[in-house]
PDB file of N, CA and C in Angstrom:
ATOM      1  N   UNK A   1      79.320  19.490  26.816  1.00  0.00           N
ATOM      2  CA  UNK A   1      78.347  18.455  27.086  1.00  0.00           C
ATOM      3  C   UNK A   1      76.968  19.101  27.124  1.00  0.00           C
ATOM      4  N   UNK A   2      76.318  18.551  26.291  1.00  0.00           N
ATOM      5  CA  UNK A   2      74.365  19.135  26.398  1.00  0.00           C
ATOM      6  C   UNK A   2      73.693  18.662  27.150  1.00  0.00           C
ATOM      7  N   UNK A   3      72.302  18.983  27.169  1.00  0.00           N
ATOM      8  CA  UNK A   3      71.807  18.452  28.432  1.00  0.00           C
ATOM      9  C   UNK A   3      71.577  16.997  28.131  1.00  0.00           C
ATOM     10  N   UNK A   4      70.943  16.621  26.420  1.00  0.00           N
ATOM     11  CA  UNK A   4      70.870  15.551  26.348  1.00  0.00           C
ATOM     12  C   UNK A   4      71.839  14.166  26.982  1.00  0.00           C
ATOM     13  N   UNK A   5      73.040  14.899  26.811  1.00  0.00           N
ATOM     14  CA  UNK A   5      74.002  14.222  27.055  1.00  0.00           C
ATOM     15  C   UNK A   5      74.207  13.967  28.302  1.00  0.00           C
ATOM     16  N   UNK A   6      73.522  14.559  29.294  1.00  0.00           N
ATOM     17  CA  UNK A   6      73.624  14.705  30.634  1.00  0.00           C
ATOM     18  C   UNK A   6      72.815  13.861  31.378  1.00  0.00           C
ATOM     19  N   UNK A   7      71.579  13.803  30.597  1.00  0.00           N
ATOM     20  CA  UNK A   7      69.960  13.537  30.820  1.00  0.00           C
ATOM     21  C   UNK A   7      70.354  11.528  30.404  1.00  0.00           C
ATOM     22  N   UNK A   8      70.955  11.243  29.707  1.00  0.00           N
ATOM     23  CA  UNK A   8      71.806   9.752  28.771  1.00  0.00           C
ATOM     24  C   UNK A   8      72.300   9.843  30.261  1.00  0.00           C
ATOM     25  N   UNK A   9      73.574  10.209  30.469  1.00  0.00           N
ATOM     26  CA  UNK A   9      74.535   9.468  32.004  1.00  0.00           C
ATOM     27  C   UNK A   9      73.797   9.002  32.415  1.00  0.00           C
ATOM     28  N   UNK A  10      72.490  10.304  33.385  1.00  0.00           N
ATOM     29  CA  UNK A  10      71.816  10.026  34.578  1.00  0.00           C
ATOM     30  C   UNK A  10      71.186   9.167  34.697  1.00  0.00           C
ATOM     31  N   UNK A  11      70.169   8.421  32.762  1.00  0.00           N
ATOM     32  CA  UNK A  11      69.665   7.075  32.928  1.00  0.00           C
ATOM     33  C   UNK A  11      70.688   5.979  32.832  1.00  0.00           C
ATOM     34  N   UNK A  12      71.559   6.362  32.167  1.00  0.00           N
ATOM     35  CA  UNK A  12      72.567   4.708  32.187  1.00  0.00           C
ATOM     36  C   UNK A  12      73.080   4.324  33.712  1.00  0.00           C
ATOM     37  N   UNK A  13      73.755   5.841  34.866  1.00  0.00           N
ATOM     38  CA  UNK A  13      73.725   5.058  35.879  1.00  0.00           C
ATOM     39  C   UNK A  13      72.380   4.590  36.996  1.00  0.00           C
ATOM     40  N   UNK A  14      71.437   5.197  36.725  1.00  0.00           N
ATOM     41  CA  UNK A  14      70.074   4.274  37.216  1.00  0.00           C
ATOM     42  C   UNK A  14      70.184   3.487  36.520  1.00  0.00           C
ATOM     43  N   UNK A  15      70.006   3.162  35.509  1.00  0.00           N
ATOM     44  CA  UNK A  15      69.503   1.792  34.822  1.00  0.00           C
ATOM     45  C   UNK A  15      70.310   1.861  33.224  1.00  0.00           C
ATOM     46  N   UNK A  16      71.154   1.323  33.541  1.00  0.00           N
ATOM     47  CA  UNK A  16      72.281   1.109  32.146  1.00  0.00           C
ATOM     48  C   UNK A  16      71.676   0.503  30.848  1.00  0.00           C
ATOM     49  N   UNK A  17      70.994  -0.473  30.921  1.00  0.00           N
ATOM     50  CA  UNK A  17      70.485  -0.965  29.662  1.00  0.00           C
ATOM     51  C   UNK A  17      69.441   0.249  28.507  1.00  0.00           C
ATOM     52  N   UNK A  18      68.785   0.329  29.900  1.00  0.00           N
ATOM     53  CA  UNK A  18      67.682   1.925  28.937  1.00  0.00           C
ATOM     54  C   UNK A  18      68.229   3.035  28.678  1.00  0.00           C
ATOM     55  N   UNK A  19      69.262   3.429  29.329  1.00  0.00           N
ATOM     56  CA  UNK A  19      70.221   4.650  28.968  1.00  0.00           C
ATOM     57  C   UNK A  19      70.921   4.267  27.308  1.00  0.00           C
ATOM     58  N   UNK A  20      71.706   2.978  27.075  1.00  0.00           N
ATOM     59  CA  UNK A  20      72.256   2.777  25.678  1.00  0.00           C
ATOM     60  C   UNK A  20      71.179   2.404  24.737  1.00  0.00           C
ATOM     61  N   UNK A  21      70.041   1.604  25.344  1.00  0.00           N
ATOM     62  CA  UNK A  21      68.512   1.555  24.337  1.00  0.00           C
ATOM     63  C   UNK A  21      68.343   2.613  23.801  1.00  0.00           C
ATOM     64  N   UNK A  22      68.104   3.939  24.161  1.00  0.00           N
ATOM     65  CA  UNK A  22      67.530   5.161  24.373  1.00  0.00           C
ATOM     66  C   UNK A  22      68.314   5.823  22.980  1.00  0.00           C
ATOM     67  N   UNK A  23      69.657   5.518  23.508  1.00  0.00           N
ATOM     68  CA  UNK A  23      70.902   6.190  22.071  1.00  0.00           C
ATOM     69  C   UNK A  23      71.258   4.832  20.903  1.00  0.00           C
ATOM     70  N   UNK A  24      71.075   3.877  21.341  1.00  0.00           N
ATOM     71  CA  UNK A  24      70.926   2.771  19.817  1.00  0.00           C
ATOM     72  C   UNK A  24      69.936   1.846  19.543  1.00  0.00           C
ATOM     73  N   UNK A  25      68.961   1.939  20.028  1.00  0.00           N
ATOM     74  CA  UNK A  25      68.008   0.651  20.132  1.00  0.00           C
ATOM     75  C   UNK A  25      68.249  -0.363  20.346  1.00  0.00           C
ATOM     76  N   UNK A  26      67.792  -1.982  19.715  1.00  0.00           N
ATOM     77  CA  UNK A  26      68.036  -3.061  20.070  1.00  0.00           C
ATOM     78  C   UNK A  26      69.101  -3.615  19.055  1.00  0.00           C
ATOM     79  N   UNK A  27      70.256  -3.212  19.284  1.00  0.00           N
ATOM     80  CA  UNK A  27      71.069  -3.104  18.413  1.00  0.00           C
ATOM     81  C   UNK A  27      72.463  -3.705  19.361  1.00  0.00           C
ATOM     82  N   UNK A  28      73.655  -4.514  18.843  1.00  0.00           N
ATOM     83  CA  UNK A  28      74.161  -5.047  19.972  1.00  0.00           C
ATOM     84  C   UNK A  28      74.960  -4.157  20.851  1.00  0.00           C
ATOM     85  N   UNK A  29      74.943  -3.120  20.950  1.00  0.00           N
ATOM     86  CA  UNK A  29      75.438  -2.542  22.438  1.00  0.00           C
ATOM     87  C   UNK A  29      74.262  -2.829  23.492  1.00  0.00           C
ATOM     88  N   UNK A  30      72.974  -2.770  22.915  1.00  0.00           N
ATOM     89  CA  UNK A  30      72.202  -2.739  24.200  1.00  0.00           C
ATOM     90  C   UNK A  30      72.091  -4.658  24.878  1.00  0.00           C
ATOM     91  N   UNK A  31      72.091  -5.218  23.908  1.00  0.00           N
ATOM     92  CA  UNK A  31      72.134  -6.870  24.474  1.00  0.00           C
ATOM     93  C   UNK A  31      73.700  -6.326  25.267  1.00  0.00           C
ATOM     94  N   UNK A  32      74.392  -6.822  24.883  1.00  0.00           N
ATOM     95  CA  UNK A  32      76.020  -5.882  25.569  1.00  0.00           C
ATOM     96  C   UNK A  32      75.790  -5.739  27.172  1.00  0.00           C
ATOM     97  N   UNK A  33      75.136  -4.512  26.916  1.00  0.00           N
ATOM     98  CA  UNK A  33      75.128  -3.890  28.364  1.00  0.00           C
ATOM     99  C   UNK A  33      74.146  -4.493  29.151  1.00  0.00           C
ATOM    100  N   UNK A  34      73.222  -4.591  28.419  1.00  0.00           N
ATOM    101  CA  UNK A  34      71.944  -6.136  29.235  1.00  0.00           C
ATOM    102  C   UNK A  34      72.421  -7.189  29.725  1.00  0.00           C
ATOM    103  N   UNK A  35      73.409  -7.512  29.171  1.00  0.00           N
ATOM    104  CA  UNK A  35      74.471  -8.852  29.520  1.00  0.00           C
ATOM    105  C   UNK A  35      75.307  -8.300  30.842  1.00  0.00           C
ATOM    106  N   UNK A  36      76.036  -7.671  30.896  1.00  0.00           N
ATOM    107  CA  UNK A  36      76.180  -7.114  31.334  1.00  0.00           C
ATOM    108  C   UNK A  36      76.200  -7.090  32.855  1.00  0.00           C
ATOM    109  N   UNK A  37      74.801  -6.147  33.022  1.00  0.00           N
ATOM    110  CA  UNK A  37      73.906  -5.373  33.884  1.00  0.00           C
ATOM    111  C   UNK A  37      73.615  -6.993  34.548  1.00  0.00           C
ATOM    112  N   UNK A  38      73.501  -8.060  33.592  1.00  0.00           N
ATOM    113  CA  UNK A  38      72.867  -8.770  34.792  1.00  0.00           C
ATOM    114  C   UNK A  38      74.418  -9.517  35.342  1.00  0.00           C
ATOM    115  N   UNK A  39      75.306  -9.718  35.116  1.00  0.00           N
ATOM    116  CA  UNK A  39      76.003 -10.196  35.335  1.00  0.00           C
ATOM    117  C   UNK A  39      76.561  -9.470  36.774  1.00  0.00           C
ATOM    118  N   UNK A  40      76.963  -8.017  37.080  1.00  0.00           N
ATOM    119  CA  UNK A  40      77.181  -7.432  37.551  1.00  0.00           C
ATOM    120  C   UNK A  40      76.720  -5.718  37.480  1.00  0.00           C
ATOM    121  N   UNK A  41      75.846  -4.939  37.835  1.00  0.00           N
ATOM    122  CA  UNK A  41      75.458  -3.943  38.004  1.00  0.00           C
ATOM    123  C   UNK A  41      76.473  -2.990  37.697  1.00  0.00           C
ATOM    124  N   UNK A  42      77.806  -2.641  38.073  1.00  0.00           N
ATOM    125  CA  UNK A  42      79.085  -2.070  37.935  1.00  0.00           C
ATOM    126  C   UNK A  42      79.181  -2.149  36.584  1.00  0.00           C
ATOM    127  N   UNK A  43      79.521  -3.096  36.331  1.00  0.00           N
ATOM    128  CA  UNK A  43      79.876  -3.237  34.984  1.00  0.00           C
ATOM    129  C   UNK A  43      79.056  -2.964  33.259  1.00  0.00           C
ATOM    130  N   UNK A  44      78.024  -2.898  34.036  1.00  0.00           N
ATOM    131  CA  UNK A  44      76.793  -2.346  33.077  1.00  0.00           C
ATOM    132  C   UNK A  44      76.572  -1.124  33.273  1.00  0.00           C
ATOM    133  N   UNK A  45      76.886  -0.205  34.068  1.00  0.00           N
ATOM    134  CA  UNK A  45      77.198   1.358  34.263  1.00  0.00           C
ATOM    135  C   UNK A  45      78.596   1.583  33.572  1.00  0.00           C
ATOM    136  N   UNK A  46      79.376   0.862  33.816  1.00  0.00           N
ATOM    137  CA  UNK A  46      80.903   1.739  32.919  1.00  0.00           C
ATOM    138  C   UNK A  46      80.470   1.345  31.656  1.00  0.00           C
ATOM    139  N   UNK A  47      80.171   0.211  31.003  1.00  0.00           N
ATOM    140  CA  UNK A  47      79.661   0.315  29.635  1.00  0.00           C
ATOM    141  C   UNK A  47      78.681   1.288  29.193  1.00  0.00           C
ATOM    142  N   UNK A  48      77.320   1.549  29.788  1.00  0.00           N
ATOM    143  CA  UNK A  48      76.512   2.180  29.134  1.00  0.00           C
ATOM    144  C   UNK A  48      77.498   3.670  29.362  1.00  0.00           C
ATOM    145  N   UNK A  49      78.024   4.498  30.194  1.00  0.00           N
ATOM    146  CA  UNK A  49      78.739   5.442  30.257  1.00  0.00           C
ATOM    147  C   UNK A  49      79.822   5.109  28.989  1.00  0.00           C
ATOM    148  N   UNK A  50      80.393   4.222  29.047  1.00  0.00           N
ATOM    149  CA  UNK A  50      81.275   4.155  27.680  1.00  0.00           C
ATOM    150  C   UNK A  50      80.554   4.444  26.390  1.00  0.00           C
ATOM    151  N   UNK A  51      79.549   3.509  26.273  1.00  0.00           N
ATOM    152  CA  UNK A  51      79.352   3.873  25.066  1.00  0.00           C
ATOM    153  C   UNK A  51      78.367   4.479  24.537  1.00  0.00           C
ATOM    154  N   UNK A  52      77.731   5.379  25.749  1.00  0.00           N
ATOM    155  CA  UNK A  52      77.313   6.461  25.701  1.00  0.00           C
ATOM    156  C   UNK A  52      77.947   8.046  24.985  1.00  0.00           C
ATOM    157  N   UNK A  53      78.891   8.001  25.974  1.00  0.00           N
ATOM    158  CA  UNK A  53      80.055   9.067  25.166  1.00  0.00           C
ATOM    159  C   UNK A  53      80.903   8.851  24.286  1.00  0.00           C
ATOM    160  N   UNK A  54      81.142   7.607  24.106  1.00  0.00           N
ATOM    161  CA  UNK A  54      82.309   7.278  22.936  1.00  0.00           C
ATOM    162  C   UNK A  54      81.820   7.945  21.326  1.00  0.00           C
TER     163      UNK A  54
END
């Protein structure tokens, strides 16, 4: 794991939507995890962590 990769977690679990923005733009993982994030906070951290590393 690099740091980049490290530096990605640490924003997706502060703030999940800008962590998967960051690695795909406005592209639909980030609506996804925006959806998400507002629905439940939890659940917009295991996604952006998902598909962060996937």
């Amino acid at each position: 794991m690099g740091t980049a990769t490290c530096l990605d977690l640490l924003v997706a679990i502060i703030l999940p939507p800008l962590g998967v923005f960051l690695k795909f733009g406005c592209k639909v993982e980030f609506w996804l995890c925006l959806l998400l994030t507002i629905l439940g906070y939890i659940p917009g951290i295991i996604y952006a962590v998902y598909a962060i590393t996937k």
